[in-house]
C-alpha atoms as a PDB file:
ATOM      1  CA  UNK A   1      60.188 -69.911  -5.290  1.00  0.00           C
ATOM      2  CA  UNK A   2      56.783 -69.050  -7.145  1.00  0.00           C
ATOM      3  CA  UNK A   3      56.113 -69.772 -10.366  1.00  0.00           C
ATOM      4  CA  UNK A   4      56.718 -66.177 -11.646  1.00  0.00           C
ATOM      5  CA  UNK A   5      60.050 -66.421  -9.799  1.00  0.00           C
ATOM      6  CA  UNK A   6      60.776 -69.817 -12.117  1.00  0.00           C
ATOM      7  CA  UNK A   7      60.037 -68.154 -14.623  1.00  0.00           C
ATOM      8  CA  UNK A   8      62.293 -65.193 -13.863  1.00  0.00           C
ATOM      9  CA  UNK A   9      65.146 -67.204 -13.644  1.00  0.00           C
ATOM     10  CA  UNK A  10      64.768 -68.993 -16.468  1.00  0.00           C
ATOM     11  CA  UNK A  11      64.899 -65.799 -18.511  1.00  0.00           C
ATOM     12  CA  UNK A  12      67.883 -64.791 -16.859  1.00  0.00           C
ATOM     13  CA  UNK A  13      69.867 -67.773 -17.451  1.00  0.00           C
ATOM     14  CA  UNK A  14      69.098 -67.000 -20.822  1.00  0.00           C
ATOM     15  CA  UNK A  15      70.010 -63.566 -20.893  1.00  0.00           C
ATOM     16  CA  UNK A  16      73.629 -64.939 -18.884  1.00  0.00           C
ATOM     17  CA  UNK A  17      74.039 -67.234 -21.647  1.00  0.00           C
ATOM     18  CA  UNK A  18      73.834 -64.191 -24.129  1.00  0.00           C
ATOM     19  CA  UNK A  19      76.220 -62.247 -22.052  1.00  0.00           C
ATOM     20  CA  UNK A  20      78.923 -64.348 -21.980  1.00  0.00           C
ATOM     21  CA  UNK A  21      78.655 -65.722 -25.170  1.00  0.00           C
ATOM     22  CA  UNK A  22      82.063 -65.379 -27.166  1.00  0.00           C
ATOM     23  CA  UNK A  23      82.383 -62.590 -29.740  1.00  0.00           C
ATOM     24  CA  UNK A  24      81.562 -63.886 -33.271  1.00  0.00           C
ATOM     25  CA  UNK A  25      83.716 -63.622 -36.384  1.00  0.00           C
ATOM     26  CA  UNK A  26      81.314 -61.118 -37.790  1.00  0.00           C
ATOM     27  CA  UNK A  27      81.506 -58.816 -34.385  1.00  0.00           C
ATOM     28  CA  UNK A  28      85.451 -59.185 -34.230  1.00  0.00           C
ATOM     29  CA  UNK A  29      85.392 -57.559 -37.877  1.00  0.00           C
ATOM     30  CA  UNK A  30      83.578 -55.033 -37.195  1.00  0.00           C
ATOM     31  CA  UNK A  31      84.694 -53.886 -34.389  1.00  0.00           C
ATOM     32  CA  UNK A  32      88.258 -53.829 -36.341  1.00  0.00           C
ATOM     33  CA  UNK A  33      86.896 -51.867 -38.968  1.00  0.00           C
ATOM     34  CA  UNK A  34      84.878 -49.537 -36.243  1.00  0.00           C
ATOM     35  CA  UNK A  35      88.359 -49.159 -34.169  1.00  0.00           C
ATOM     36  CA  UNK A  36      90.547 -48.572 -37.785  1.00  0.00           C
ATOM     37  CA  UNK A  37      87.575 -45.508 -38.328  1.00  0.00           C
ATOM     38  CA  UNK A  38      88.649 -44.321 -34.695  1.00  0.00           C
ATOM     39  CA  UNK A  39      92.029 -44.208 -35.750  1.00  0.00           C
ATOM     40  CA  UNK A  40      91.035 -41.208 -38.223  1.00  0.00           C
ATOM     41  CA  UNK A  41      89.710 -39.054 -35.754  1.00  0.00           C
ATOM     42  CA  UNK A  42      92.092 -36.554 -34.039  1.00  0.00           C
ATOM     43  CA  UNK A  43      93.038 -37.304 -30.500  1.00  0.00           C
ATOM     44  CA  UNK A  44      91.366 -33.485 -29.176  1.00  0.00           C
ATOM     45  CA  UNK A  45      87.911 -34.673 -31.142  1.00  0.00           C
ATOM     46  CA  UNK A  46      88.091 -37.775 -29.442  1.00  0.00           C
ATOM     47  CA  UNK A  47      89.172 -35.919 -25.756  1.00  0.00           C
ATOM     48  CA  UNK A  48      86.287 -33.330 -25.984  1.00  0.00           C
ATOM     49  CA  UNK A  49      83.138 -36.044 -27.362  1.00  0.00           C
ATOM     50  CA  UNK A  50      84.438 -37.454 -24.169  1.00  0.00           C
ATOM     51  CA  UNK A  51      84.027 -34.694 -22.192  1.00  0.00           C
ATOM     52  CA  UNK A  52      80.902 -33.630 -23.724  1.00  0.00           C
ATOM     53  CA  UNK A  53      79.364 -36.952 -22.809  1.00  0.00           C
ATOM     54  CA  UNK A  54      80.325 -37.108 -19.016  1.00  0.00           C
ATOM     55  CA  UNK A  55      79.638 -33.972 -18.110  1.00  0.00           C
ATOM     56  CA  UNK A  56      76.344 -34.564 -19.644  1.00  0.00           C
ATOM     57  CA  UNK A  57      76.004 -38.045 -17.946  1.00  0.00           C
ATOM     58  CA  UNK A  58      77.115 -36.756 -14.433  1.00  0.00           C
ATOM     59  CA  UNK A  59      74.031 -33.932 -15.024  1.00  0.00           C
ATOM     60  CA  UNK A  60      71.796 -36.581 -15.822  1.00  0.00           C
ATOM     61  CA  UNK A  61      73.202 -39.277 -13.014  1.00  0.00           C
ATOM     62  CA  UNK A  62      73.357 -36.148 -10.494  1.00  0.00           C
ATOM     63  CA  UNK A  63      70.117 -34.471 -11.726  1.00  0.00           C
ATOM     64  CA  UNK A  64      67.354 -37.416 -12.001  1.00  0.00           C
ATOM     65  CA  UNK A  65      67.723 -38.704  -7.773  1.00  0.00           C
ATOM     66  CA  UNK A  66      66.012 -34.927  -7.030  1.00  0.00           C
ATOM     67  CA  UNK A  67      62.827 -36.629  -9.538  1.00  0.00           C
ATOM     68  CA  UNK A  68      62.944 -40.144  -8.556  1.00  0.00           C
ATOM     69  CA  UNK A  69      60.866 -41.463  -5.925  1.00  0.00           C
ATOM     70  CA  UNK A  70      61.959 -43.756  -3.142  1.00  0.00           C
ATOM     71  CA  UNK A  71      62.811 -47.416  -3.571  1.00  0.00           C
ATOM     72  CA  UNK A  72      59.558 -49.573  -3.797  1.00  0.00           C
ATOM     73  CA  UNK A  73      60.144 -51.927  -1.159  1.00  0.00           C
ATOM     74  CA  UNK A  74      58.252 -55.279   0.635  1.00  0.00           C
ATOM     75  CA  UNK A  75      56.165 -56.005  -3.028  1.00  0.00           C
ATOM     76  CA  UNK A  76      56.471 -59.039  -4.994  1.00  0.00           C
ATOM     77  CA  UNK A  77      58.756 -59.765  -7.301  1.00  0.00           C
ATOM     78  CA  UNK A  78      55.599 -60.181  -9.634  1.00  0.00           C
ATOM     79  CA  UNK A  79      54.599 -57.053  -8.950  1.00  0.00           C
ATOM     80  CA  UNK A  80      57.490 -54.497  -9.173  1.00  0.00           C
ATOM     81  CA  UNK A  81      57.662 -56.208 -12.625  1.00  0.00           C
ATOM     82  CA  UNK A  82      54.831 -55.625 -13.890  1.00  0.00           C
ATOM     83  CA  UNK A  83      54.965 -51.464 -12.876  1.00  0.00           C
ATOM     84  CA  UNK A  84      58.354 -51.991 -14.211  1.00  0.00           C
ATOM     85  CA  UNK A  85      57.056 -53.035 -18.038  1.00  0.00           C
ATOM     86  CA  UNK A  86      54.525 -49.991 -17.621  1.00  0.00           C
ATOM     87  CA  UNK A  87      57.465 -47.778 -16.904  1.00  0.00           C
ATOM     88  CA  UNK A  88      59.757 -49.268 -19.806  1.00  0.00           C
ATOM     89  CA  UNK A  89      56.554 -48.795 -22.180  1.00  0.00           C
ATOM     90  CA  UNK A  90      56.217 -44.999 -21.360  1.00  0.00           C
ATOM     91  CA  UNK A  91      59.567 -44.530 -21.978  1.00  0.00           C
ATOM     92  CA  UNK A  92      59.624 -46.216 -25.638  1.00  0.00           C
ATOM     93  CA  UNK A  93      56.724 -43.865 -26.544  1.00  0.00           C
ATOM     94  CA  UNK A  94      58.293 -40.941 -25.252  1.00  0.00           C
ATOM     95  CA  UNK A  95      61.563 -41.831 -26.920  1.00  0.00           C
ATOM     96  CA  UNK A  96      59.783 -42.989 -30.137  1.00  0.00           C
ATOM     97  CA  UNK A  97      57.449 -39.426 -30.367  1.00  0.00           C
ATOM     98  CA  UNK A  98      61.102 -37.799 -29.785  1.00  0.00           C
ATOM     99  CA  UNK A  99      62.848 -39.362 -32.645  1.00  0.00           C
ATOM    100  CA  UNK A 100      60.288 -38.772 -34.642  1.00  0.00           C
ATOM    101  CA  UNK A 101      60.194 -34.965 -34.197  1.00  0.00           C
ATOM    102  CA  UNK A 102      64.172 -34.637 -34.132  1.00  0.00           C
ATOM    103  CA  UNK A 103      63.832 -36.963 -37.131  1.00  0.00           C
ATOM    104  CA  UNK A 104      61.859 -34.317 -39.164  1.00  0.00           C
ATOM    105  CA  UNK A 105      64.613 -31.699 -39.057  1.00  0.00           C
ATOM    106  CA  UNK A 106      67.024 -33.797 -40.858  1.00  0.00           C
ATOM    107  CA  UNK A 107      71.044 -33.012 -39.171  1.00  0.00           C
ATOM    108  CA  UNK A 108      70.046 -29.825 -37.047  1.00  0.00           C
ATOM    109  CA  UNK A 109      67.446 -31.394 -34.893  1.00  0.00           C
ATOM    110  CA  UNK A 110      69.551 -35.026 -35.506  1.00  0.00           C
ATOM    111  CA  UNK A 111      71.940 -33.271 -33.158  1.00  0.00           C
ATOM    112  CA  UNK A 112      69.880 -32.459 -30.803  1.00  0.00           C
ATOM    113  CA  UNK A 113      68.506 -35.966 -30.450  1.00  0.00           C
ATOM    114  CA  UNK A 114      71.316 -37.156 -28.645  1.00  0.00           C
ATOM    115  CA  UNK A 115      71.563 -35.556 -25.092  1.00  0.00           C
ATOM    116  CA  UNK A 116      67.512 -35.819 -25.102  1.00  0.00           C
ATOM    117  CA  UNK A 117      67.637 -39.398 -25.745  1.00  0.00           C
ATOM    118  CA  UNK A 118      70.365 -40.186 -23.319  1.00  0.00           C
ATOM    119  CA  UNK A 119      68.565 -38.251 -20.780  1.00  0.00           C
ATOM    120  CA  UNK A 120      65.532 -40.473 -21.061  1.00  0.00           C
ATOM    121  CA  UNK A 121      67.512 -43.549 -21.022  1.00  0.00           C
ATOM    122  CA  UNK A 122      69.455 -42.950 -17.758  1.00  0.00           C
ATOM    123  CA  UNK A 123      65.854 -41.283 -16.338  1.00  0.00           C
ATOM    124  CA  UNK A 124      64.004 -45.041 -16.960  1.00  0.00           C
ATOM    125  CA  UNK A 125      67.316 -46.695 -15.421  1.00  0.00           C
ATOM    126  CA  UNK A 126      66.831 -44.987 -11.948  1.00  0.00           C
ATOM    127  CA  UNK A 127      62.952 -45.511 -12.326  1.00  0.00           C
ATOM    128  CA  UNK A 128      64.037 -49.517 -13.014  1.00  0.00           C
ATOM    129  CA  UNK A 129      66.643 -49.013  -9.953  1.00  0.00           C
ATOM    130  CA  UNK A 130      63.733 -47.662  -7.446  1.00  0.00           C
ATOM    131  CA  UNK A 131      60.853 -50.108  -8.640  1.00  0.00           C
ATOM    132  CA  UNK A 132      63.272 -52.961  -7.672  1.00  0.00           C
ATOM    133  CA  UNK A 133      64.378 -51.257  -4.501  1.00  0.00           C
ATOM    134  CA  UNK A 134      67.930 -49.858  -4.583  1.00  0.00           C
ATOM    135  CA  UNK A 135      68.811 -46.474  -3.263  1.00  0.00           C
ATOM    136  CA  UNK A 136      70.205 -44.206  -6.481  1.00  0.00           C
ATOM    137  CA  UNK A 137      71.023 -41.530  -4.296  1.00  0.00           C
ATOM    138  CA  UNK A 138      73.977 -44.369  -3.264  1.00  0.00           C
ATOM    139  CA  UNK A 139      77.115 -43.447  -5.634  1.00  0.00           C
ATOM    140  CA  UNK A 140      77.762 -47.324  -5.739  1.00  0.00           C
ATOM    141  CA  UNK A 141      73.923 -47.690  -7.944  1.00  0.00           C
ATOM    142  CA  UNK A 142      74.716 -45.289  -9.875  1.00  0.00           C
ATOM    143  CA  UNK A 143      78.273 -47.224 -11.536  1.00  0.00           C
ATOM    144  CA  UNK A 144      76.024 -50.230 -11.577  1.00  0.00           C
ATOM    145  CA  UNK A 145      73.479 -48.137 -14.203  1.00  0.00           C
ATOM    146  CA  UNK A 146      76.455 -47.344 -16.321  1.00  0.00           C
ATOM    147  CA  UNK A 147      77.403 -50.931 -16.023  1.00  0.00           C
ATOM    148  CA  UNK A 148      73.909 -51.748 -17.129  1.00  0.00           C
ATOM    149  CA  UNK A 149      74.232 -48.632 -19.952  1.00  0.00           C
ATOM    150  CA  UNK A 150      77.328 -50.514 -21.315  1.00  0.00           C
ATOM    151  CA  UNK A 151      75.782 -53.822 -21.444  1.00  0.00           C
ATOM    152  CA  UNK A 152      72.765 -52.679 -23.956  1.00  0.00           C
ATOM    153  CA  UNK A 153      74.961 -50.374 -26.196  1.00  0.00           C
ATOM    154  CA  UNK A 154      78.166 -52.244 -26.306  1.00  0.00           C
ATOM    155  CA  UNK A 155      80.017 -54.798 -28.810  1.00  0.00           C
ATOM    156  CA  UNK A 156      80.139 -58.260 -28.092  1.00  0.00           C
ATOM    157  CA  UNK A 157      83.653 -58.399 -26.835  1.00  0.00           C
ATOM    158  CA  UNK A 158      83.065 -55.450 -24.705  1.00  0.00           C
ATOM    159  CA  UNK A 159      79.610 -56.775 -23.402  1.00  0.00           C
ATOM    160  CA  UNK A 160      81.156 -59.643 -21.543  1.00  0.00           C
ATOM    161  CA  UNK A 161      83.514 -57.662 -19.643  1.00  0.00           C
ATOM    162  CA  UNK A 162      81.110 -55.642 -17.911  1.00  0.00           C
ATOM    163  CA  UNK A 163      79.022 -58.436 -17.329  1.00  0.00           C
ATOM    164  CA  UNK A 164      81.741 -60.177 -15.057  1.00  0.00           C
ATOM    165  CA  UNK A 165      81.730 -57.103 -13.456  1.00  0.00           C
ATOM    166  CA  UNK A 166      78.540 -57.564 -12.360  1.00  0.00           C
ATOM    167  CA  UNK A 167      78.230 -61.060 -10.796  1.00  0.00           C
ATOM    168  CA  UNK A 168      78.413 -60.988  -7.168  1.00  0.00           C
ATOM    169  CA  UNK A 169      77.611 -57.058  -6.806  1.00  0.00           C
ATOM    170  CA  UNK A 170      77.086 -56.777  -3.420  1.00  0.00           C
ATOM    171  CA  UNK A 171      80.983 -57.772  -3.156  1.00  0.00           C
ATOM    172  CA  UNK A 172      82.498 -56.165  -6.109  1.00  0.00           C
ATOM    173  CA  UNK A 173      81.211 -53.094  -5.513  1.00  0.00           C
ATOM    174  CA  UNK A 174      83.468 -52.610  -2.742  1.00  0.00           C
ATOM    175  CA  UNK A 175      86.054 -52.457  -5.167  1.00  0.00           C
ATOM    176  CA  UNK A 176      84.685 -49.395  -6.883  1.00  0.00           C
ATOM    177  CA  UNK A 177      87.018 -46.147  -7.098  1.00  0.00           C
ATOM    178  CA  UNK A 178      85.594 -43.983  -4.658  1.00  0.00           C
ATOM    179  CA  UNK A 179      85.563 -40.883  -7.292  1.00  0.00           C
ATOM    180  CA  UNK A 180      83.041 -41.061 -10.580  1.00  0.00           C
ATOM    181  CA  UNK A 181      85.702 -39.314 -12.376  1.00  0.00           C
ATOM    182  CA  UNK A 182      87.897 -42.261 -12.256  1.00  0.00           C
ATOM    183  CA  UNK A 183      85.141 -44.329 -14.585  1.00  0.00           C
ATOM    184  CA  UNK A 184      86.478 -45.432 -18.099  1.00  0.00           C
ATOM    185  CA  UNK A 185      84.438 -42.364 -19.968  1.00  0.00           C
ATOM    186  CA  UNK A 186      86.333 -42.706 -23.302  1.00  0.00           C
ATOM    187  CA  UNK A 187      85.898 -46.231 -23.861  1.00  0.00           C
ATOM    188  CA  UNK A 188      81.870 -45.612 -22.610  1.00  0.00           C
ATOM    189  CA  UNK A 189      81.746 -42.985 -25.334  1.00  0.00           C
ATOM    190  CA  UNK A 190      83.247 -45.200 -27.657  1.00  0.00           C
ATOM    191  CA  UNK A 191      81.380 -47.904 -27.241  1.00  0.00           C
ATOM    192  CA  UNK A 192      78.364 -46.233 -27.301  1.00  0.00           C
ATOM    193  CA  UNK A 193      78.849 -44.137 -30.142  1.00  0.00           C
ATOM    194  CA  UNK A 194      79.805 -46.981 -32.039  1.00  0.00           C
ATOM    195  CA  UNK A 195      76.854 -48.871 -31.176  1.00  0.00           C
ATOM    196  CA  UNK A 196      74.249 -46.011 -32.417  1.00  0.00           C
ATOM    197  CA  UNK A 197      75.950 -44.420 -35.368  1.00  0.00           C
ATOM    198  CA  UNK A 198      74.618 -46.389 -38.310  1.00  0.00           C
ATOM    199  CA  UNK A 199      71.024 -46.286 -37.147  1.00  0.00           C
ATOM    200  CA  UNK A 200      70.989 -42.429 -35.989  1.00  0.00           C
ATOM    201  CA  UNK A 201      73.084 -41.698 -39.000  1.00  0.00           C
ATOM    202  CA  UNK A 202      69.810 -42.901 -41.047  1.00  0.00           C
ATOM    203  CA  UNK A 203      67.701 -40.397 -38.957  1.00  0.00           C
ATOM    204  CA  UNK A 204      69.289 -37.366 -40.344  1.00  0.00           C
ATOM    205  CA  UNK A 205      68.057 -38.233 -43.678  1.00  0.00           C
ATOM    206  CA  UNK A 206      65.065 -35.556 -44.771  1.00  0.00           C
ATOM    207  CA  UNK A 207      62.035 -36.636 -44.757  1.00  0.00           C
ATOM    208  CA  UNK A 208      62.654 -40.923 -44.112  1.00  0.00           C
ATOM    209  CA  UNK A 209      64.432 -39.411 -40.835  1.00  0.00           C
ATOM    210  CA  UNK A 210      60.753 -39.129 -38.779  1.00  0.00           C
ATOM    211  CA  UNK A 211      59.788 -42.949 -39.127  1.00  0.00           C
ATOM    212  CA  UNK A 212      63.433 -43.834 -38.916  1.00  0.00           C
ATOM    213  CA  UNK A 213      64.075 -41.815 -35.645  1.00  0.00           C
ATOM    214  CA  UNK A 214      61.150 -43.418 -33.949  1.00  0.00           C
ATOM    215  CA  UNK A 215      61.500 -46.898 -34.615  1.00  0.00           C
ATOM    216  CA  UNK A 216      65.435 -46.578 -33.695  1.00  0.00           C
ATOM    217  CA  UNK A 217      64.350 -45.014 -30.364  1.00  0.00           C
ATOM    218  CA  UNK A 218      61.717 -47.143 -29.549  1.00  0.00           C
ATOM    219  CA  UNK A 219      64.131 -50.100 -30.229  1.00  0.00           C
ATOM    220  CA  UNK A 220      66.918 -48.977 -27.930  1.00  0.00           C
ATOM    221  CA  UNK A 221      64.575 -47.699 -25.229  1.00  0.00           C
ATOM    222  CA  UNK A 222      63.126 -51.976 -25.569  1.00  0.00           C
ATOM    223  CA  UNK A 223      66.795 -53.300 -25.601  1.00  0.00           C
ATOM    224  CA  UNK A 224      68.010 -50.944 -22.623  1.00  0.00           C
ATOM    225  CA  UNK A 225      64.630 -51.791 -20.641  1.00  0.00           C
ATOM    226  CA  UNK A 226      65.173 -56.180 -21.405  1.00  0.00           C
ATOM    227  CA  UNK A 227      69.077 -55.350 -20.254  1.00  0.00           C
ATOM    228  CA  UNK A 228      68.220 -53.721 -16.933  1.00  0.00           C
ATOM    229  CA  UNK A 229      65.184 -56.208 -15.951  1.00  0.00           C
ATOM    230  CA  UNK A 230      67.984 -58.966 -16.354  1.00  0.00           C
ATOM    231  CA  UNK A 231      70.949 -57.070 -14.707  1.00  0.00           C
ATOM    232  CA  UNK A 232      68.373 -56.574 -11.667  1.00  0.00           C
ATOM    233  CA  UNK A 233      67.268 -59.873 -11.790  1.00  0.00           C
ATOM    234  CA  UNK A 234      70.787 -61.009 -11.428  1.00  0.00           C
ATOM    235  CA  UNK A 235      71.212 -59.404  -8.030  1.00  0.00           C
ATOM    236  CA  UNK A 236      68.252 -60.739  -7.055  1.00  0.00           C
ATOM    237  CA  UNK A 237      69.748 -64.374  -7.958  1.00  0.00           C
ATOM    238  CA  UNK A 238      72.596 -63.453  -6.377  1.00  0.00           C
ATOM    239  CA  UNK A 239      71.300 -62.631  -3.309  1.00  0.00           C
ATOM    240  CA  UNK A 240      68.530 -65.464  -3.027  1.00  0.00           C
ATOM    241  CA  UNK A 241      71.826 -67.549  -3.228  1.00  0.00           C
ATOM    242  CA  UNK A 242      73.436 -66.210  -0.237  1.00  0.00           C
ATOM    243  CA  UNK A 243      70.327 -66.105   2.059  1.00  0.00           C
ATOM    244  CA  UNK A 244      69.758 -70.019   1.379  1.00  0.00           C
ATOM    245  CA  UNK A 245      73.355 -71.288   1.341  1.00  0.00           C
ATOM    246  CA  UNK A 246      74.058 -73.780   3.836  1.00  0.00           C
ATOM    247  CA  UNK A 247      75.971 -72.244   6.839  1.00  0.00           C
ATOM    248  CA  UNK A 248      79.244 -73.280   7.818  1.00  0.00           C
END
């Protein structure tokens, strides 16, 4: 293992550590009070957001392989991360210029914040995907981006779950309903929404909207990057593990 390697793996044990860390009194709360706010919304709002959001994710998920280039492949570890950061770093300023503009228009251009944003999210998770060398074009890489989606903009309780889903990809996977329709939408929605709503609530606000909108995007575009540097980083763990395991 080089040194870089070391020191990939101690940032992932780390980031594991984070992951499976137990939800705090604080989360638990709010994620009571979040759930009680649910409660209030009628069961067709909550059936078409859902909607609205996969069909937009599917475009996204279905639409990006036809821009995304093929899976970088025989490079060093070293050096897939470092195009990687370069990658992660054009997205925050992209994301960051367009909260700033949808932050200037207050609620009408607030709305229109969200499908751009989550189009630029999902876009940097296939670029992360390729860089490290998995196929997107595979339906199996694309469930482990939502998996990866989930883990950045997710409670604490909810985080932990999909991260057990994770460990040991290469055999879980095969596990996997064959259809994309058959993934949990309506708690991804949820969970999602509930992450961002404070925060891109605050960008609809005239005027402090702008500075707001970009700092919020350029935050979430850094948190999503971190979260799928570690989630790839995993499989790579993972399968260093098998390779050198002592045959039986």
């Amino acid at each position: 293992m080089t040194p870089y390697e070391e020191m990939m793996l101690q940032e992932l044990q780390s980031w594991q550590h984070e992951m499976l860390q137990e939800p705090s009194l604080a989360s638990i709360m709010a994620r009571k009070v979040q759930h009680k706010l649910n409660s209030y919304i009628p069961e067709k709002i909550h059936q078409a957001v859902t909607a609205a959001v996969k069909q937009m994710i599917r475009a996204v998920l279905f639409g990006a392989e036809k821009t995304t280039q093929q899976p970088f492949l025989h490079i060093t570890m070293e050096l897939k991360e470092a195009v990687i950061r370069e990658r992660i770093d054009f997205y925050k300023k992209a994301a960051a210029a367009e909260g700033g503009v949808t932050g200037v228009g207050g609620i009408l251009l607030g709305l229109a914040d969200f499908p751009l944003l989550l189009s630029l999210k999902l876009k940097m998770l296939f670029d992360i995907a390729t860089y490290y060398g998995y196929d997107v074009q595979d339906y199996r890489e694309r469930i482990y981006l939502l998996y990866i989606f989930q883990l950045a903009f997710s409670s604490q309780e909810q985080r932990r779950g999909v991260y057990l889903k994770m460990v040991n990809w290469e055999e879980q996977k095969h596990f996997l309903p064959s259809d994309i329709h058959q993934f949990d939408w309506r708690n991804f929605q949820q969970e999602y929404r509930d992450y961002i709503d404070i925060p891109k609530l605050a960008q609809m606000i005239p005027i402090v909207g702008a500075p707001i909108g970009a700092v919020v995007n350029y935050r979430l575009l850094q948190k999503l990057g971190t979260t799928a540097m570690n989630a790839y980083r995993l499989r790579w763990h993972d399968e260093d593990k098998r390779l050198n395991a002592p045959s039986s």
